[in-house]
PDB file of N, CA and C in Angstrom:
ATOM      1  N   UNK A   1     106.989 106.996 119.165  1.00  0.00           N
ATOM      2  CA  UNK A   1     105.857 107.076 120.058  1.00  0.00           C
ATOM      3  C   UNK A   1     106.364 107.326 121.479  1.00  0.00           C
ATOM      4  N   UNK A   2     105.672 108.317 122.226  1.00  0.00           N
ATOM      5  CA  UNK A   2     106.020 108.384 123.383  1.00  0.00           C
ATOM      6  C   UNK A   2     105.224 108.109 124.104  1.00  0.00           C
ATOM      7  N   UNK A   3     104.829 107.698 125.724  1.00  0.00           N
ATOM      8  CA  UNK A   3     104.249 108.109 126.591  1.00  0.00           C
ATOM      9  C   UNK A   3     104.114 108.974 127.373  1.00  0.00           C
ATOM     10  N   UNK A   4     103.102 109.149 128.109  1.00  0.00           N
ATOM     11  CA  UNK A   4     102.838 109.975 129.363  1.00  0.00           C
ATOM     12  C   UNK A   4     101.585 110.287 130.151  1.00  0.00           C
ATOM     13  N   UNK A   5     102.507 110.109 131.439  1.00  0.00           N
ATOM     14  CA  UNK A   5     101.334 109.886 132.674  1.00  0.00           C
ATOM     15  C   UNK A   5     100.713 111.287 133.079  1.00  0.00           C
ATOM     16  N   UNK A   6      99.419 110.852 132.941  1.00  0.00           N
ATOM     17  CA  UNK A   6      98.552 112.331 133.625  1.00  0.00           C
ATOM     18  C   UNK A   6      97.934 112.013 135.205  1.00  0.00           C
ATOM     19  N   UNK A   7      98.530 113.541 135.422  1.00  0.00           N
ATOM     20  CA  UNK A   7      98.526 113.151 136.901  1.00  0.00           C
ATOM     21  C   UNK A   7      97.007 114.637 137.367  1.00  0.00           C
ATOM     22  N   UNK A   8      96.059 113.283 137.658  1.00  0.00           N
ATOM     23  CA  UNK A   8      94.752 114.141 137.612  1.00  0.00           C
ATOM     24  C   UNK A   8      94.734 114.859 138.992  1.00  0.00           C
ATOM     25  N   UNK A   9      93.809 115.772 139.700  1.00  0.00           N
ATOM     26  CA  UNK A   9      93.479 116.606 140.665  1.00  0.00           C
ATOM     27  C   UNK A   9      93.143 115.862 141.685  1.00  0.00           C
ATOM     28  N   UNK A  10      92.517 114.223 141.429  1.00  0.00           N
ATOM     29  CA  UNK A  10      92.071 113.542 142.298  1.00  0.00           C
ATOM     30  C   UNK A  10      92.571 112.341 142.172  1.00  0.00           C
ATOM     31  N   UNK A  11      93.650 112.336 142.394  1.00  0.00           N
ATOM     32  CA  UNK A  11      95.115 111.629 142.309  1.00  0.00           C
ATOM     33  C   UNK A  11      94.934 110.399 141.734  1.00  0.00           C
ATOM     34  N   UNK A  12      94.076 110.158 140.600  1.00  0.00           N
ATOM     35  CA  UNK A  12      94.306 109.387 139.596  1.00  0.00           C
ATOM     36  C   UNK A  12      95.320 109.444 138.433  1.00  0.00           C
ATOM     37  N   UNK A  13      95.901 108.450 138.218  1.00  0.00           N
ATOM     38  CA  UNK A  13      96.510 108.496 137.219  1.00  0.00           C
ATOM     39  C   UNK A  13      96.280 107.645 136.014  1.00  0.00           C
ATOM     40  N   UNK A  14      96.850 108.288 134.845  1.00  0.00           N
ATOM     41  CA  UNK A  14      96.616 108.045 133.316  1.00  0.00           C
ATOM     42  C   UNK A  14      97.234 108.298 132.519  1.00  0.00           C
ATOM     43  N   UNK A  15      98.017 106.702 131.306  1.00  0.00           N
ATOM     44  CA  UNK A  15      98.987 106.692 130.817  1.00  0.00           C
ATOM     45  C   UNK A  15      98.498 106.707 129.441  1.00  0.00           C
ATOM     46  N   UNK A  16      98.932 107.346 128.911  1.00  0.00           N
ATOM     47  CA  UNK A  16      98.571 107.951 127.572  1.00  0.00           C
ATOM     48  C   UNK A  16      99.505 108.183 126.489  1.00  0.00           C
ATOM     49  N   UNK A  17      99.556 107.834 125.137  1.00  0.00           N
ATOM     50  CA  UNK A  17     100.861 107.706 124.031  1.00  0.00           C
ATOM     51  C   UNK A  17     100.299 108.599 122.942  1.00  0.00           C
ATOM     52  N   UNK A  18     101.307 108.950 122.420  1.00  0.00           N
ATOM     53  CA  UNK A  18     101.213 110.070 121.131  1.00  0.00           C
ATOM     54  C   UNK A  18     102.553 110.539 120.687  1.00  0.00           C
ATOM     55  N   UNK A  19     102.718 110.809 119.818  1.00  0.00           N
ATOM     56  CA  UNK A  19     104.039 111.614 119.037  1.00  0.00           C
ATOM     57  C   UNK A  19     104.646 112.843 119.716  1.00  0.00           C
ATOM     58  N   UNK A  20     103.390 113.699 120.751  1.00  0.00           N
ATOM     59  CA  UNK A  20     103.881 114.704 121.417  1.00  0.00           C
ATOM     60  C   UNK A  20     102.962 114.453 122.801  1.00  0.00           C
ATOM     61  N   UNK A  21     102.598 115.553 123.312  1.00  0.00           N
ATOM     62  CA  UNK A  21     102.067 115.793 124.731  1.00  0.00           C
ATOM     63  C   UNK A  21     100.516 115.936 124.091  1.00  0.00           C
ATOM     64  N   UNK A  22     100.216 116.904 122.851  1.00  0.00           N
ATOM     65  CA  UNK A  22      99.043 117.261 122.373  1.00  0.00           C
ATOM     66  C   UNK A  22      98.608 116.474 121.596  1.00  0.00           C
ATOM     67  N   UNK A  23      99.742 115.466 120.669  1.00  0.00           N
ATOM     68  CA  UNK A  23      99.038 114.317 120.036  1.00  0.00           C
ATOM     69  C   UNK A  23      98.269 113.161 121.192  1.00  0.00           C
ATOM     70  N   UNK A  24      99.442 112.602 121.973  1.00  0.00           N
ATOM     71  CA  UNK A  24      98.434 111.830 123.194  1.00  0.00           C
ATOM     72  C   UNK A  24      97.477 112.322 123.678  1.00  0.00           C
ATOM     73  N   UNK A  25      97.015 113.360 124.383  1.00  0.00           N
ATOM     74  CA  UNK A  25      95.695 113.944 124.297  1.00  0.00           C
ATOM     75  C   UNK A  25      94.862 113.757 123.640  1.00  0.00           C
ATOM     76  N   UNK A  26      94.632 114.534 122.439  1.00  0.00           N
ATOM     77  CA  UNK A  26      94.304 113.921 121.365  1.00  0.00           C
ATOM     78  C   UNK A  26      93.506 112.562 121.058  1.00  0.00           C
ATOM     79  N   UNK A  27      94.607 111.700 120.955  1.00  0.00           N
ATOM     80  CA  UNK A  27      94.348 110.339 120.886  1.00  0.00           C
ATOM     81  C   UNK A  27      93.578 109.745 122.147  1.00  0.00           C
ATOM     82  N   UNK A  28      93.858 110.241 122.637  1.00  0.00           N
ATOM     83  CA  UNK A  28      93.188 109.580 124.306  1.00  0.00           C
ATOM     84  C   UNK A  28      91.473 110.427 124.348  1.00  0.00           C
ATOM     85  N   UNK A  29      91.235 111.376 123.669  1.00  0.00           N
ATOM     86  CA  UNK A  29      90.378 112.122 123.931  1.00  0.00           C
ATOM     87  C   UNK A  29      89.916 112.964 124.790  1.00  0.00           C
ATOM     88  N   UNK A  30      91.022 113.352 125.313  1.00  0.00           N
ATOM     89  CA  UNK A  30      91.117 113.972 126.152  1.00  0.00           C
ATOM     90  C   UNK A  30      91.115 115.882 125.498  1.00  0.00           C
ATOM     91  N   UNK A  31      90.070 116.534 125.672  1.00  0.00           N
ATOM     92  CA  UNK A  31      89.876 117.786 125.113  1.00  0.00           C
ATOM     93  C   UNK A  31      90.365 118.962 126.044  1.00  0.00           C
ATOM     94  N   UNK A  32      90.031 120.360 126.042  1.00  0.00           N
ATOM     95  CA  UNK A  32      90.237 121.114 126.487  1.00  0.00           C
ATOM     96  C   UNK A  32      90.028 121.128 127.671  1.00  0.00           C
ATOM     97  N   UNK A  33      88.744 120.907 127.904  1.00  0.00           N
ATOM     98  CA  UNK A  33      87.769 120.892 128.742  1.00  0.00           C
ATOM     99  C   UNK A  33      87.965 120.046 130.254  1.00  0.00           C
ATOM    100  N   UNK A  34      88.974 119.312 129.455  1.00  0.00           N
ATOM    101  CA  UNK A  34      89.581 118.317 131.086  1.00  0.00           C
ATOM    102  C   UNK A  34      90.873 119.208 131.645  1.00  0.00           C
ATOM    103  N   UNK A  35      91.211 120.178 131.429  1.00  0.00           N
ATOM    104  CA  UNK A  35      92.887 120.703 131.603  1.00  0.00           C
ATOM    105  C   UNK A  35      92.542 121.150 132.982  1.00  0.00           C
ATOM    106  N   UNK A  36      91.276 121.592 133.299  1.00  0.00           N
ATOM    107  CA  UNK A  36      90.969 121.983 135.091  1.00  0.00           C
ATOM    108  C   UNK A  36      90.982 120.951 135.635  1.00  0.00           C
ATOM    109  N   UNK A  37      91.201 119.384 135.628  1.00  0.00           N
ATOM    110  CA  UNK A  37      91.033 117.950 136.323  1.00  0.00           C
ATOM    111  C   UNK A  37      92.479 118.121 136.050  1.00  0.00           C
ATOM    112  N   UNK A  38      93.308 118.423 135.252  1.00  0.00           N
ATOM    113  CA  UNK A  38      94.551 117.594 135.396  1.00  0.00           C
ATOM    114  C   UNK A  38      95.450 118.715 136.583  1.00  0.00           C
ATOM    115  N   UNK A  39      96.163 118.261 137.029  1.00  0.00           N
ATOM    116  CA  UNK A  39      97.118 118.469 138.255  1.00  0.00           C
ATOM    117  C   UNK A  39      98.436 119.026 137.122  1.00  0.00           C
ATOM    118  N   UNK A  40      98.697 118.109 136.603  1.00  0.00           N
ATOM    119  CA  UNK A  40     100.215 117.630 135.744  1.00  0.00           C
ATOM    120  C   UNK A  40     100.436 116.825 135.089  1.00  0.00           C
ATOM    121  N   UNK A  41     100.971 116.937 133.938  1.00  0.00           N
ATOM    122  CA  UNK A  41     101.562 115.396 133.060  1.00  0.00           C
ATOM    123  C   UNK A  41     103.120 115.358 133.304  1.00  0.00           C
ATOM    124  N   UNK A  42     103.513 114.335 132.569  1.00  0.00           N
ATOM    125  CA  UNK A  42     105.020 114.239 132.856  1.00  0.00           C
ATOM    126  C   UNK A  42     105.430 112.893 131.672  1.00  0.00           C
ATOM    127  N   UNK A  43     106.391 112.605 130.999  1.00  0.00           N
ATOM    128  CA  UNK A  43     106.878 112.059 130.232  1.00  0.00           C
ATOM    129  C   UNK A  43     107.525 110.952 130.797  1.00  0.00           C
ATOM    130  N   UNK A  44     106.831 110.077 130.091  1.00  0.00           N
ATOM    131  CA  UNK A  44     107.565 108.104 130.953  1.00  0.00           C
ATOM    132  C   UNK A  44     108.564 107.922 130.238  1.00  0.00           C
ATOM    133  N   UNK A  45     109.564 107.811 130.517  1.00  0.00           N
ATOM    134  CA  UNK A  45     111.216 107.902 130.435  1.00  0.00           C
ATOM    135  C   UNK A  45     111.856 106.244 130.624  1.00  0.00           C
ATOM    136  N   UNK A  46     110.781 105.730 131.471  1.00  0.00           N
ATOM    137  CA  UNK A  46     111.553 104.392 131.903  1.00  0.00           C
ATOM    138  C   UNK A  46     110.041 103.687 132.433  1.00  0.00           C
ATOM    139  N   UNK A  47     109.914 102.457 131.260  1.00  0.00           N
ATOM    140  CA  UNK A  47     108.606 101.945 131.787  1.00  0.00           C
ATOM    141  C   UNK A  47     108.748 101.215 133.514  1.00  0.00           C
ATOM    142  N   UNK A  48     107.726 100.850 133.965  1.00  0.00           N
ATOM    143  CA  UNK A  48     107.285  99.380 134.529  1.00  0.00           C
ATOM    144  C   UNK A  48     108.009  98.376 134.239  1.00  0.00           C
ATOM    145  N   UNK A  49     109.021  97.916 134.880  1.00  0.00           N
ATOM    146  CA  UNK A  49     109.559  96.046 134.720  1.00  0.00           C
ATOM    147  C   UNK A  49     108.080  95.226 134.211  1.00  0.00           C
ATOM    148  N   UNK A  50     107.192  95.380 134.504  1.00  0.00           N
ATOM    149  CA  UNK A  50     106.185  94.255 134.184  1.00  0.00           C
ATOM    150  C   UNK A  50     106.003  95.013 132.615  1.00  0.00           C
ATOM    151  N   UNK A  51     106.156  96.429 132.515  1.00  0.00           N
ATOM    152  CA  UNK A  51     105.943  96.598 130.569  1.00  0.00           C
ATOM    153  C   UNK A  51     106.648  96.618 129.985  1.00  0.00           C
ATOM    154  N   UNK A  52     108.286  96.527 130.338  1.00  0.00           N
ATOM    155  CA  UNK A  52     109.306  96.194 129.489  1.00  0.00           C
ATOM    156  C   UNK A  52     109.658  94.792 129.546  1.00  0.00           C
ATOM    157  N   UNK A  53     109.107  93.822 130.388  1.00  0.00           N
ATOM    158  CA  UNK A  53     109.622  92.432 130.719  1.00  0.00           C
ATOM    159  C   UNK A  53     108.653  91.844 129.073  1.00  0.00           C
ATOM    160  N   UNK A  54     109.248  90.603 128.155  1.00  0.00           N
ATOM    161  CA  UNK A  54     108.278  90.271 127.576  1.00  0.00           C
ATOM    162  C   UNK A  54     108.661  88.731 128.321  1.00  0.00           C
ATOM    163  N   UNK A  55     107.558  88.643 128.314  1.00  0.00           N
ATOM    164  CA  UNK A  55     106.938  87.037 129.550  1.00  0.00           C
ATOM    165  C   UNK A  55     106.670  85.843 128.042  1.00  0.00           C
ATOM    166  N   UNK A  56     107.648  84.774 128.558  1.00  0.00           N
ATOM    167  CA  UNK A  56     107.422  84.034 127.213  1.00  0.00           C
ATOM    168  C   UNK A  56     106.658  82.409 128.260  1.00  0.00           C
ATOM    169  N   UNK A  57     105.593  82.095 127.586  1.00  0.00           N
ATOM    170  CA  UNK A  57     104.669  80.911 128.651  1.00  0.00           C
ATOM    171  C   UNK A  57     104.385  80.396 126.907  1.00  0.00           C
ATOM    172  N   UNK A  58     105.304  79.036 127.350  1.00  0.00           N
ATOM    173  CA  UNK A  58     105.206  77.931 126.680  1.00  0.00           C
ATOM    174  C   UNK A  58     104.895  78.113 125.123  1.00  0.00           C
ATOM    175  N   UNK A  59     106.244  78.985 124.981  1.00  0.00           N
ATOM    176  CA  UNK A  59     106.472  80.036 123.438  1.00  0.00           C
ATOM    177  C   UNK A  59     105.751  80.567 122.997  1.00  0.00           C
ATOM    178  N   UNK A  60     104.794  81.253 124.155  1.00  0.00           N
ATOM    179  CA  UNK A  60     103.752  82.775 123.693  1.00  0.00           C
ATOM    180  C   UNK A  60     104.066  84.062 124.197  1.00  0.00           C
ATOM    181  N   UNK A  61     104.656  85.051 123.778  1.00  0.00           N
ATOM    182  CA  UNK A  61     104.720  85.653 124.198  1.00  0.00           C
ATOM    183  C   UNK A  61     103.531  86.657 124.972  1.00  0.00           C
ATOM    184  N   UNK A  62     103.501  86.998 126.350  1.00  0.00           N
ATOM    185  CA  UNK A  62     102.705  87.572 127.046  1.00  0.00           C
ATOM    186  C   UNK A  62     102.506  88.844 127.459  1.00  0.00           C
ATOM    187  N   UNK A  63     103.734  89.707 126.780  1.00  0.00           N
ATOM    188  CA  UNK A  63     103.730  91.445 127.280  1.00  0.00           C
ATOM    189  C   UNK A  63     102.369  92.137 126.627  1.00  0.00           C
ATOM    190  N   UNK A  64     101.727  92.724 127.443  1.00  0.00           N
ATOM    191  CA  UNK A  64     100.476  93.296 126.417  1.00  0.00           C
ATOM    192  C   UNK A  64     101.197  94.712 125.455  1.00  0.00           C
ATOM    193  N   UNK A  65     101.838  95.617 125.828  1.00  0.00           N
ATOM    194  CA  UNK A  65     102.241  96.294 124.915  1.00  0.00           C
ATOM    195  C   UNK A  65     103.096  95.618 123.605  1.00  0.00           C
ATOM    196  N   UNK A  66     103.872  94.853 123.813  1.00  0.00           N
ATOM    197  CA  UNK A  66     104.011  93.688 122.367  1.00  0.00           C
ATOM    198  C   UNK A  66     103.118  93.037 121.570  1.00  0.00           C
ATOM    199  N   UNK A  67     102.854  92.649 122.394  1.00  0.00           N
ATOM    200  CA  UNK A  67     101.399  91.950 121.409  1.00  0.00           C
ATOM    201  C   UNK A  67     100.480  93.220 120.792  1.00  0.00           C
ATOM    202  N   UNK A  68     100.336  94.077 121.365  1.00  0.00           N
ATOM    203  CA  UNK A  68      99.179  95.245 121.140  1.00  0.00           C
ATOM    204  C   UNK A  68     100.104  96.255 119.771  1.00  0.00           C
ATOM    205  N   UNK A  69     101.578  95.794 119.639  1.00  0.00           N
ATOM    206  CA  UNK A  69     102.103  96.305 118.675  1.00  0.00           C
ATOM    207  C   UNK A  69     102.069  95.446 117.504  1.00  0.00           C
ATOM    208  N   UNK A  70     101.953  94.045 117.763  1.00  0.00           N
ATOM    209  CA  UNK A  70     101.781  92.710 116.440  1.00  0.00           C
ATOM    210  C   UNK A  70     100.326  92.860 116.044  1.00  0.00           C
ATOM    211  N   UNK A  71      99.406  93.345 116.994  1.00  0.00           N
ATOM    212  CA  UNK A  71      97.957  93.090 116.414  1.00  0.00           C
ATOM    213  C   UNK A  71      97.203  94.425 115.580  1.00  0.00           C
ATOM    214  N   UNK A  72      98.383  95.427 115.739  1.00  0.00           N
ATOM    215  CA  UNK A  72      97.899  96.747 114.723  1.00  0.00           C
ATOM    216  C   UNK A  72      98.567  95.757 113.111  1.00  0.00           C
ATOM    217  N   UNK A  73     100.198  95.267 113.188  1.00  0.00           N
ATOM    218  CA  UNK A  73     100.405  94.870 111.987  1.00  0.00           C
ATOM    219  C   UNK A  73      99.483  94.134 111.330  1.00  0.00           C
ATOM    220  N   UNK A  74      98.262  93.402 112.217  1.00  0.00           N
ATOM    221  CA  UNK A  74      97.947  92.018 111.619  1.00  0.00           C
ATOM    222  C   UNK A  74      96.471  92.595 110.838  1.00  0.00           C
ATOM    223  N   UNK A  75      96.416  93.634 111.068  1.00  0.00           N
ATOM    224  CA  UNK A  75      94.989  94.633 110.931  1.00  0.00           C
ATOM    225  C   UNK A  75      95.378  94.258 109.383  1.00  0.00           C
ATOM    226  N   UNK A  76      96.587  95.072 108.484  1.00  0.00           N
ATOM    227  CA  UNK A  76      96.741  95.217 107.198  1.00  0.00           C
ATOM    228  C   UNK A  76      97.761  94.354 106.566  1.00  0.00           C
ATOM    229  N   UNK A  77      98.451  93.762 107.021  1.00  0.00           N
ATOM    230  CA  UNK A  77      99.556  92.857 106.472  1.00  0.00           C
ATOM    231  C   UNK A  77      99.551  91.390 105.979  1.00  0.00           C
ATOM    232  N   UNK A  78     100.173  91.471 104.826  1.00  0.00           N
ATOM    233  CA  UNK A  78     100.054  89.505 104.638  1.00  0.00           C
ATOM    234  C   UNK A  78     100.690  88.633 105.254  1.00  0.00           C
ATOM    235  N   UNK A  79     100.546  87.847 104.881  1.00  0.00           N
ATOM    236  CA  UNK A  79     101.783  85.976 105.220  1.00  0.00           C
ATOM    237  C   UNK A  79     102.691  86.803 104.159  1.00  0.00           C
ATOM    238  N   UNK A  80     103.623  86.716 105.247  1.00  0.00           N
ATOM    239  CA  UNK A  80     105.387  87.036 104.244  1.00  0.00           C
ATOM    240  C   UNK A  80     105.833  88.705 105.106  1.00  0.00           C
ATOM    241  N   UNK A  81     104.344  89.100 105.491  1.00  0.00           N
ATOM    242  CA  UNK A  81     104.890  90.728 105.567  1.00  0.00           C
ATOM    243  C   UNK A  81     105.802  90.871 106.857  1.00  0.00           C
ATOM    244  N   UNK A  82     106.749  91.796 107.107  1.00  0.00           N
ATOM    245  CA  UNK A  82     107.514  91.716 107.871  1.00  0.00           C
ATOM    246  C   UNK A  82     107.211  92.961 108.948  1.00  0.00           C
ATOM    247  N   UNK A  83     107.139  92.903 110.565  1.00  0.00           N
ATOM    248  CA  UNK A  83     106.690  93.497 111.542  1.00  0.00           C
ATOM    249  C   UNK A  83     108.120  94.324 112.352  1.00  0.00           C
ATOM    250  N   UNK A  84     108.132  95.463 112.280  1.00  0.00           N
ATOM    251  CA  UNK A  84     109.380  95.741 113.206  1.00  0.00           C
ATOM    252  C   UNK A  84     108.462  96.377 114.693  1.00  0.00           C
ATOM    253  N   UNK A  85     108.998  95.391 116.011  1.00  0.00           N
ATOM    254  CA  UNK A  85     108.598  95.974 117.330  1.00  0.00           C
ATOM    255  C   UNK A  85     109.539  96.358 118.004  1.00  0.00           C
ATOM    256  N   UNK A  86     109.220  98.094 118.414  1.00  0.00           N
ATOM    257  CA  UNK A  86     110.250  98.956 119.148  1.00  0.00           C
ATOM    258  C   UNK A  86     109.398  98.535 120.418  1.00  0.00           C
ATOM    259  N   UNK A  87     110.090  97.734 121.341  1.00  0.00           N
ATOM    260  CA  UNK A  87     109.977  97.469 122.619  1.00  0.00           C
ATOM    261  C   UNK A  87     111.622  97.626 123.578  1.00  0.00           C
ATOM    262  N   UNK A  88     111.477  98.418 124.642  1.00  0.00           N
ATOM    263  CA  UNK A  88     112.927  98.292 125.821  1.00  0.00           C
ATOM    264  C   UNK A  88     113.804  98.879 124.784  1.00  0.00           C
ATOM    265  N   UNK A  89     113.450 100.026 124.485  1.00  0.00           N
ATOM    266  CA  UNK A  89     114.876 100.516 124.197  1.00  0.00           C
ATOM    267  C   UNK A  89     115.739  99.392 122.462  1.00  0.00           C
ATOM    268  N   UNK A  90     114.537  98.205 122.369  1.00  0.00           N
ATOM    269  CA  UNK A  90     115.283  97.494 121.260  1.00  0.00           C
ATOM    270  C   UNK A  90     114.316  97.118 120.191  1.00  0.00           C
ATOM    271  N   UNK A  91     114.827  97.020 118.883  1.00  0.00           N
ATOM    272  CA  UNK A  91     113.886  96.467 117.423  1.00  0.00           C
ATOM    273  C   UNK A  91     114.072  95.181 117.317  1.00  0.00           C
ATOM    274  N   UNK A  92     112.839  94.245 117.746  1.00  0.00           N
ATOM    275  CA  UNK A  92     112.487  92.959 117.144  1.00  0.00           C
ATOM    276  C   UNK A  92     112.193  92.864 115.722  1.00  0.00           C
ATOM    277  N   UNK A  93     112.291  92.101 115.162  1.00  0.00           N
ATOM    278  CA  UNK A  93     111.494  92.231 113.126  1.00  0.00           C
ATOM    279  C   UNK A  93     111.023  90.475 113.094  1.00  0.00           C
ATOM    280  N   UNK A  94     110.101  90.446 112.729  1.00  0.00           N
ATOM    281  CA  UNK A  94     109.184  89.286 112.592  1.00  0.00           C
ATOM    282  C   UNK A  94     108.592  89.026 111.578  1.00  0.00           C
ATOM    283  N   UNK A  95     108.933  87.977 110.729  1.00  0.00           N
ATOM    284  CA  UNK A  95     108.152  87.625 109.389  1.00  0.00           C
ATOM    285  C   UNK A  95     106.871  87.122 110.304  1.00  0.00           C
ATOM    286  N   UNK A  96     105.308  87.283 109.495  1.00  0.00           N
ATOM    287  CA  UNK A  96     104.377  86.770 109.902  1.00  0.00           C
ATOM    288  C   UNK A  96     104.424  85.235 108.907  1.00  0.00           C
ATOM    289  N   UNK A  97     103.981  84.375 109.528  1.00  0.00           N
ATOM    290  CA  UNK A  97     104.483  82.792 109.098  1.00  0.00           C
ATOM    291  C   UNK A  97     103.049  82.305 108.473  1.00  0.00           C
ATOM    292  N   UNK A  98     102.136  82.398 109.268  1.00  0.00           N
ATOM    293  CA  UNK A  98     100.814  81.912 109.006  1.00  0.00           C
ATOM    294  C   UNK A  98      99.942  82.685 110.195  1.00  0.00           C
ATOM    295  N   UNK A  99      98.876  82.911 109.869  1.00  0.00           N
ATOM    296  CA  UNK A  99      97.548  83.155 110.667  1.00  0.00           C
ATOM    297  C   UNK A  99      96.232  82.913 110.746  1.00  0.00           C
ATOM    298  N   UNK A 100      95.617  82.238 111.716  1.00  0.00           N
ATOM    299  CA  UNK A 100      94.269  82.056 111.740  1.00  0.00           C
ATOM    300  C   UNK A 100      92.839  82.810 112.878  1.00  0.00           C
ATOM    301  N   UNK A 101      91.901  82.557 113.196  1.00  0.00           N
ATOM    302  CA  UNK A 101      90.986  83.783 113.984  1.00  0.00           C
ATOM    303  C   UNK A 101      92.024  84.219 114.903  1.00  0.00           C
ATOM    304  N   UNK A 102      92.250  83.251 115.628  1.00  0.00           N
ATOM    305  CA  UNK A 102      92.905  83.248 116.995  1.00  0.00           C
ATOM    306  C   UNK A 102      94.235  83.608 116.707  1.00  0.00           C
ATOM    307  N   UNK A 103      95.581  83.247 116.175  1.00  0.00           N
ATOM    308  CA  UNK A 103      96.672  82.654 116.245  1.00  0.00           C
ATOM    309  C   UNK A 103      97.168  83.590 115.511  1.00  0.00           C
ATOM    310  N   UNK A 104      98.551  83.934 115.186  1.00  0.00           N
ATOM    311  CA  UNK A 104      99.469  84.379 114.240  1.00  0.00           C
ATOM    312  C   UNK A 104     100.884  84.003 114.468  1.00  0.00           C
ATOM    313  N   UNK A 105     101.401  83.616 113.543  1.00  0.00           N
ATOM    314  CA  UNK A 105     103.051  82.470 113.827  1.00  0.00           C
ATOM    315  C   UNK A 105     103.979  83.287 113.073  1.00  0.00           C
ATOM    316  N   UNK A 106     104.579  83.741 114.290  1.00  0.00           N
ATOM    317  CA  UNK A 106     105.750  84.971 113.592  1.00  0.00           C
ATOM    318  C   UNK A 106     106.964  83.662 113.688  1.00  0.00           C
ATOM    319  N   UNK A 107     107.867  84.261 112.815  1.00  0.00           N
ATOM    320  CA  UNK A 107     109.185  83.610 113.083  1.00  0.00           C
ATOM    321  C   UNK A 107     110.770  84.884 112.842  1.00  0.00           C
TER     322      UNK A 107
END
């Protein structure tokens, strides 16, 4: 998965992920029809310290792109199934332990 920032005409910007430049599009919904708003895209190479940092508060982890990668696994997977997260350049792997509405206890 890659990212990349679109850099609109009215100097907004917008970070967007996909397999290529046309898959993120794509996925973002972003159609033809916006290519006169965009200025430029460009490929994120090196996140944000605050999106590669994972923030651990009183053994929860707090990075939203981590978590937002455990809560696609938790969509289809059992107790026992095992999670690999490509975060910073590194692979975490996490048995899921137990889960309830709220909660899920990786170990």
């Amino acid at each position: 998965m890659k990212y990349f920032n679109v850099h609109y005409n009215d100097k907004k910007i917008e970070r967007i992920k996909g397999e290529s430049i046309q898959d993120a599009f794509k996925k973002a919904g972003l159609g033809g029809g916006i290519m006169g708003a965009v200025d430029y895209w460009e490929e994120v190479t090196e996140m944000p310290v605050e999106q590669k940092t994972i923030y651990i508060n009183n053994d929860e982890i707090c990075n939203p792109s981590f978590i937002e990668q455990l809560r696609n696994f938790l969509k289809d997977n059992p107790i026992g199934g095992t999670v690999q997260v490509h975060f910073a350049n590194r692979i975490y792997e996490y048995v899921l332990l137990s889960q309830t509405g709220t909660e899920a206890y990786f170990c």
